[in-house]
N, C-alpha and C. Protein backbone atom coordinates (compact mmCIF):
# COMPACT_ATOMS: atom_id res chain seq x y z
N UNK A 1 13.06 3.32 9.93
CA UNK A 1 12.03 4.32 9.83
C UNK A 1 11.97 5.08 11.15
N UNK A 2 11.64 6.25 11.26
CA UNK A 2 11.81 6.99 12.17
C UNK A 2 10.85 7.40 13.51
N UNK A 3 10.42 7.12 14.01
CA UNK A 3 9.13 6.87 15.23
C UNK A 3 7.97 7.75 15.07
N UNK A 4 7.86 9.21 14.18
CA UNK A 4 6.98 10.01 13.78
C UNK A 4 6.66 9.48 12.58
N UNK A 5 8.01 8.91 11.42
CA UNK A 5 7.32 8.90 9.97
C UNK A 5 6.53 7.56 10.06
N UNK A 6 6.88 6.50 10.96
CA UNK A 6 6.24 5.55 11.25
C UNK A 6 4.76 5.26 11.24
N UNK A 7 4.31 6.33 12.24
CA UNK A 7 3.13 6.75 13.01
C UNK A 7 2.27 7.39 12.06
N UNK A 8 2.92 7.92 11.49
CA UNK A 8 2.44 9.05 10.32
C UNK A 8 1.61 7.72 9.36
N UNK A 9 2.80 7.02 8.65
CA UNK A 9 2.44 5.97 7.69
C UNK A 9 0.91 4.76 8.16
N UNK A 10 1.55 4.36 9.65
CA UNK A 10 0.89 3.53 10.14
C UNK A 10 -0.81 4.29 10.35
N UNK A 11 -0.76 5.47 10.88
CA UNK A 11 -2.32 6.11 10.42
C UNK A 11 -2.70 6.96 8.80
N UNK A 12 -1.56 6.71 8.20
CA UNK A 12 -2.71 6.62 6.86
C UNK A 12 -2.78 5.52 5.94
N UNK A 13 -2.26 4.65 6.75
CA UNK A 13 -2.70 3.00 6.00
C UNK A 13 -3.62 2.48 6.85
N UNK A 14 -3.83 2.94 8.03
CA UNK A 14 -4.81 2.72 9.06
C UNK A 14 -6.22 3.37 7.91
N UNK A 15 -6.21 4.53 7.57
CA UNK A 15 -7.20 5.44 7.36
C UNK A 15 -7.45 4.91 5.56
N UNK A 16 -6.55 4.56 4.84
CA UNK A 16 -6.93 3.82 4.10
C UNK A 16 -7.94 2.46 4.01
N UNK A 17 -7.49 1.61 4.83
CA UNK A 17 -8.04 0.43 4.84
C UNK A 17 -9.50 0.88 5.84
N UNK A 18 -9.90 2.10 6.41
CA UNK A 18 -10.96 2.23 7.14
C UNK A 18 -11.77 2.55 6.05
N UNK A 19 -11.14 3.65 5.17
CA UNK A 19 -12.34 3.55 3.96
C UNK A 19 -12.65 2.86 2.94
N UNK A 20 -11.79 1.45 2.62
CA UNK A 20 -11.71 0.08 2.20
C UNK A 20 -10.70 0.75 1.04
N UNK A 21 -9.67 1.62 0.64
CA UNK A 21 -9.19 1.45 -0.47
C UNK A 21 -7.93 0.98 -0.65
N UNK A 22 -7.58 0.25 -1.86
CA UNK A 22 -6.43 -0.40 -2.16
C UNK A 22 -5.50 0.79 -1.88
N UNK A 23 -3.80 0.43 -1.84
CA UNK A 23 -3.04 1.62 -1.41
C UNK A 23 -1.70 0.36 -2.04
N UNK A 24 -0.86 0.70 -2.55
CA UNK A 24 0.74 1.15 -2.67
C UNK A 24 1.83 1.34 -1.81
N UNK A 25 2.61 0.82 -1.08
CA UNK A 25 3.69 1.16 -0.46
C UNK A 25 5.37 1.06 -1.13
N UNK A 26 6.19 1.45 -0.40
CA UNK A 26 7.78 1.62 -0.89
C UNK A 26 7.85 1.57 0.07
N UNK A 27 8.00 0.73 1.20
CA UNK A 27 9.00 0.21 2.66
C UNK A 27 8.48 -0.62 3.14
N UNK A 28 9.05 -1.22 4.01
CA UNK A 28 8.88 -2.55 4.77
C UNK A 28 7.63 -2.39 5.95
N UNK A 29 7.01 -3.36 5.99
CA UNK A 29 6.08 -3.15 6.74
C UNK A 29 5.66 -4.54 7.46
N UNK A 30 6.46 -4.40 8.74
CA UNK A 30 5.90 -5.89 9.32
C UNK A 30 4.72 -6.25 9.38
N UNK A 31 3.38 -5.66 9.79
CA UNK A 31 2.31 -6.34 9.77
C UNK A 31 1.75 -6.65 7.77
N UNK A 32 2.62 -5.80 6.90
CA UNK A 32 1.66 -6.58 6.07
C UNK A 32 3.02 -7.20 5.09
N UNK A 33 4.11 -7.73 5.24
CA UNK A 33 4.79 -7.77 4.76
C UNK A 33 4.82 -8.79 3.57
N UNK A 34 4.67 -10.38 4.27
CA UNK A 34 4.43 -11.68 3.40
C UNK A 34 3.27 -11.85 3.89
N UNK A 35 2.06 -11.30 3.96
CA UNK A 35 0.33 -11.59 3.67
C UNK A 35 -0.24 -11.62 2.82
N UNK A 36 0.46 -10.95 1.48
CA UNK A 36 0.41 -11.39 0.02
C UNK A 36 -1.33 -11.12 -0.06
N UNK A 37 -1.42 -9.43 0.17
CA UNK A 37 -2.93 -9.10 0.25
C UNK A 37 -3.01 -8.42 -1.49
N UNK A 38 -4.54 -8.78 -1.60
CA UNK A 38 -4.53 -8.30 -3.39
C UNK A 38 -4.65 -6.72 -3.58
N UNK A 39 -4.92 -5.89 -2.29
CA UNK A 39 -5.34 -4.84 -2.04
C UNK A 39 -3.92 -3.67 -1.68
N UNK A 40 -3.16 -4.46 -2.11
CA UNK A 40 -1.73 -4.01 -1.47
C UNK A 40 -0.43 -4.02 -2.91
N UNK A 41 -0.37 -3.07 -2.85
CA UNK A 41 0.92 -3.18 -4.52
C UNK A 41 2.34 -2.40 -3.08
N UNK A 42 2.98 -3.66 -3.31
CA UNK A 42 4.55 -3.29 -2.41
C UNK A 42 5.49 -2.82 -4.14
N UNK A 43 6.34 -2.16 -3.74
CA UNK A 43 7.17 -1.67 -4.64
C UNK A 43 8.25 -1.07 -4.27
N UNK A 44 9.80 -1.63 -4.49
CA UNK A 44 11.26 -1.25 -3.91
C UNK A 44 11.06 0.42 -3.56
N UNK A 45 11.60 0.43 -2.10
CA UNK A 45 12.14 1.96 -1.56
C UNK A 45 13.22 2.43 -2.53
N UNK A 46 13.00 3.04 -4.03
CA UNK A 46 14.22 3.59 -4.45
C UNK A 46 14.14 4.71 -5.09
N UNK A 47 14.79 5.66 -5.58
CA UNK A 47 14.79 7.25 -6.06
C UNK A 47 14.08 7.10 -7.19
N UNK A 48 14.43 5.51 -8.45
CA UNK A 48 13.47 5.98 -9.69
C UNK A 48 12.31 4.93 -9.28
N UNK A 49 11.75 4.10 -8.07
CA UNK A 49 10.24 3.65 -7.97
C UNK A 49 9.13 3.77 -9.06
N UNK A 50 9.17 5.00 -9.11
CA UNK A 50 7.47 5.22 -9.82
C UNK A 50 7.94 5.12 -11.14
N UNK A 51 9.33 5.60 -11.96
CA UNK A 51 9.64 5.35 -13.19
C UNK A 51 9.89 3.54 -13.72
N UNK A 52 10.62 2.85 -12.88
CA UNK A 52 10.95 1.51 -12.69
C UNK A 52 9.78 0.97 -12.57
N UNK A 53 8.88 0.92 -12.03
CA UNK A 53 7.66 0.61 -11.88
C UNK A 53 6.19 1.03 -12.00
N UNK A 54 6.28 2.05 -13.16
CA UNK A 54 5.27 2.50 -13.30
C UNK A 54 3.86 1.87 -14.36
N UNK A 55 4.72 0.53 -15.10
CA UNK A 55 3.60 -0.33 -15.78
C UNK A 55 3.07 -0.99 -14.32
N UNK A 56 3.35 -1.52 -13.75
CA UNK A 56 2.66 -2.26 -12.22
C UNK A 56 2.26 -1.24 -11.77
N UNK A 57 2.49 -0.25 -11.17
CA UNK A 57 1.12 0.57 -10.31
C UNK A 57 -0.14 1.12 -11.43
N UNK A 58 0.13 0.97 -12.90
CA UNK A 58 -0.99 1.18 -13.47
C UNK A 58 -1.69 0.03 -13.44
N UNK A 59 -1.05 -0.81 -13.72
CA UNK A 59 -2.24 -2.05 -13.42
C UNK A 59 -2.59 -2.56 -12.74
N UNK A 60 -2.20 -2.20 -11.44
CA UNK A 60 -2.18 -2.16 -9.90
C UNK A 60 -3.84 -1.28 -10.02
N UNK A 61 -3.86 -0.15 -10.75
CA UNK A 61 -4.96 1.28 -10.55
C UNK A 61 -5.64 0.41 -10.99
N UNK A 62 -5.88 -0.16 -11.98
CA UNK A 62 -7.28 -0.44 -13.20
C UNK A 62 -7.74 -2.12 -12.63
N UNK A 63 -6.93 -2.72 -12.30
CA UNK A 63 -7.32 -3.98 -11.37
C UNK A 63 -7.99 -3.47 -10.26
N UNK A 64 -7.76 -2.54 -9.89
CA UNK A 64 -8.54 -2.11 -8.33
C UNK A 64 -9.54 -1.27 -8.36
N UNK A 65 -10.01 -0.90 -10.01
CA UNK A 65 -10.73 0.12 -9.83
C UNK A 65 -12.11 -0.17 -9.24
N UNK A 66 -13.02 0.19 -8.44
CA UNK A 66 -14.31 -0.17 -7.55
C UNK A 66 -13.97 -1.53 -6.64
N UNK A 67 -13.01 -1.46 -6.69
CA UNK A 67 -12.77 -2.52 -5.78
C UNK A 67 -12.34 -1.77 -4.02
N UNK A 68 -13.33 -2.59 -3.03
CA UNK A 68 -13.13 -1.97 -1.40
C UNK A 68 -12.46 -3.59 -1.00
N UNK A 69 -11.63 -2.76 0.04
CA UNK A 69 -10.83 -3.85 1.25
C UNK A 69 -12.15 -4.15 2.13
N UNK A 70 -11.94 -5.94 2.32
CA UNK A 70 -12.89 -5.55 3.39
C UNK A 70 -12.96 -5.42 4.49
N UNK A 71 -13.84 -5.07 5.23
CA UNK A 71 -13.95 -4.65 6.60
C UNK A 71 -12.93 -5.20 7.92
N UNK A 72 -12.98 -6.35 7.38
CA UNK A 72 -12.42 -7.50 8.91
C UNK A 72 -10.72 -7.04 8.68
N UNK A 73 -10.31 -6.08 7.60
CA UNK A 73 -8.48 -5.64 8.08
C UNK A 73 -8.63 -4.18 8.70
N UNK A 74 -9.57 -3.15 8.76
CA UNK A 74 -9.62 -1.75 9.20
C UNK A 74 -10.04 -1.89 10.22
């Protein structure tokens, strides 16, 4: 990953978890990698992602719906 797209990512998963909401990724992420958080849907870096996996991020949405991260990770 590249030292801007990094930074980029790392403050809007920062800015996510400040306003407690669940979030989705496609890349590796050492601090949350194997923490196996419920607030977190990981999903392969690949061109068809959202097609390959688009029954899991829906039920990823509707499991999370009113649901906040809490405070003690932002």
């Amino acid at each position: 990953m590249s030292g801007v797209y990094a930074l980029t990512m790392c403050a809007w998963i920062c800015g996510c978890l400040a306003f407690g909401l669940p979030f989705a990724i496609a890349y590796a992420d050492a601090d949350l990698d194997d923490a196996g958080f419920d607030f977190l849907l990981k999903i392969p870096n690949k061109e068809d992602n959202i097609h390959a996996h688009g029954d899991a991020i829906r039920e990823f949405a509707y499991r999370m719906r009113s649901v906040r991260v809490d405070r003690c990770f932002a």
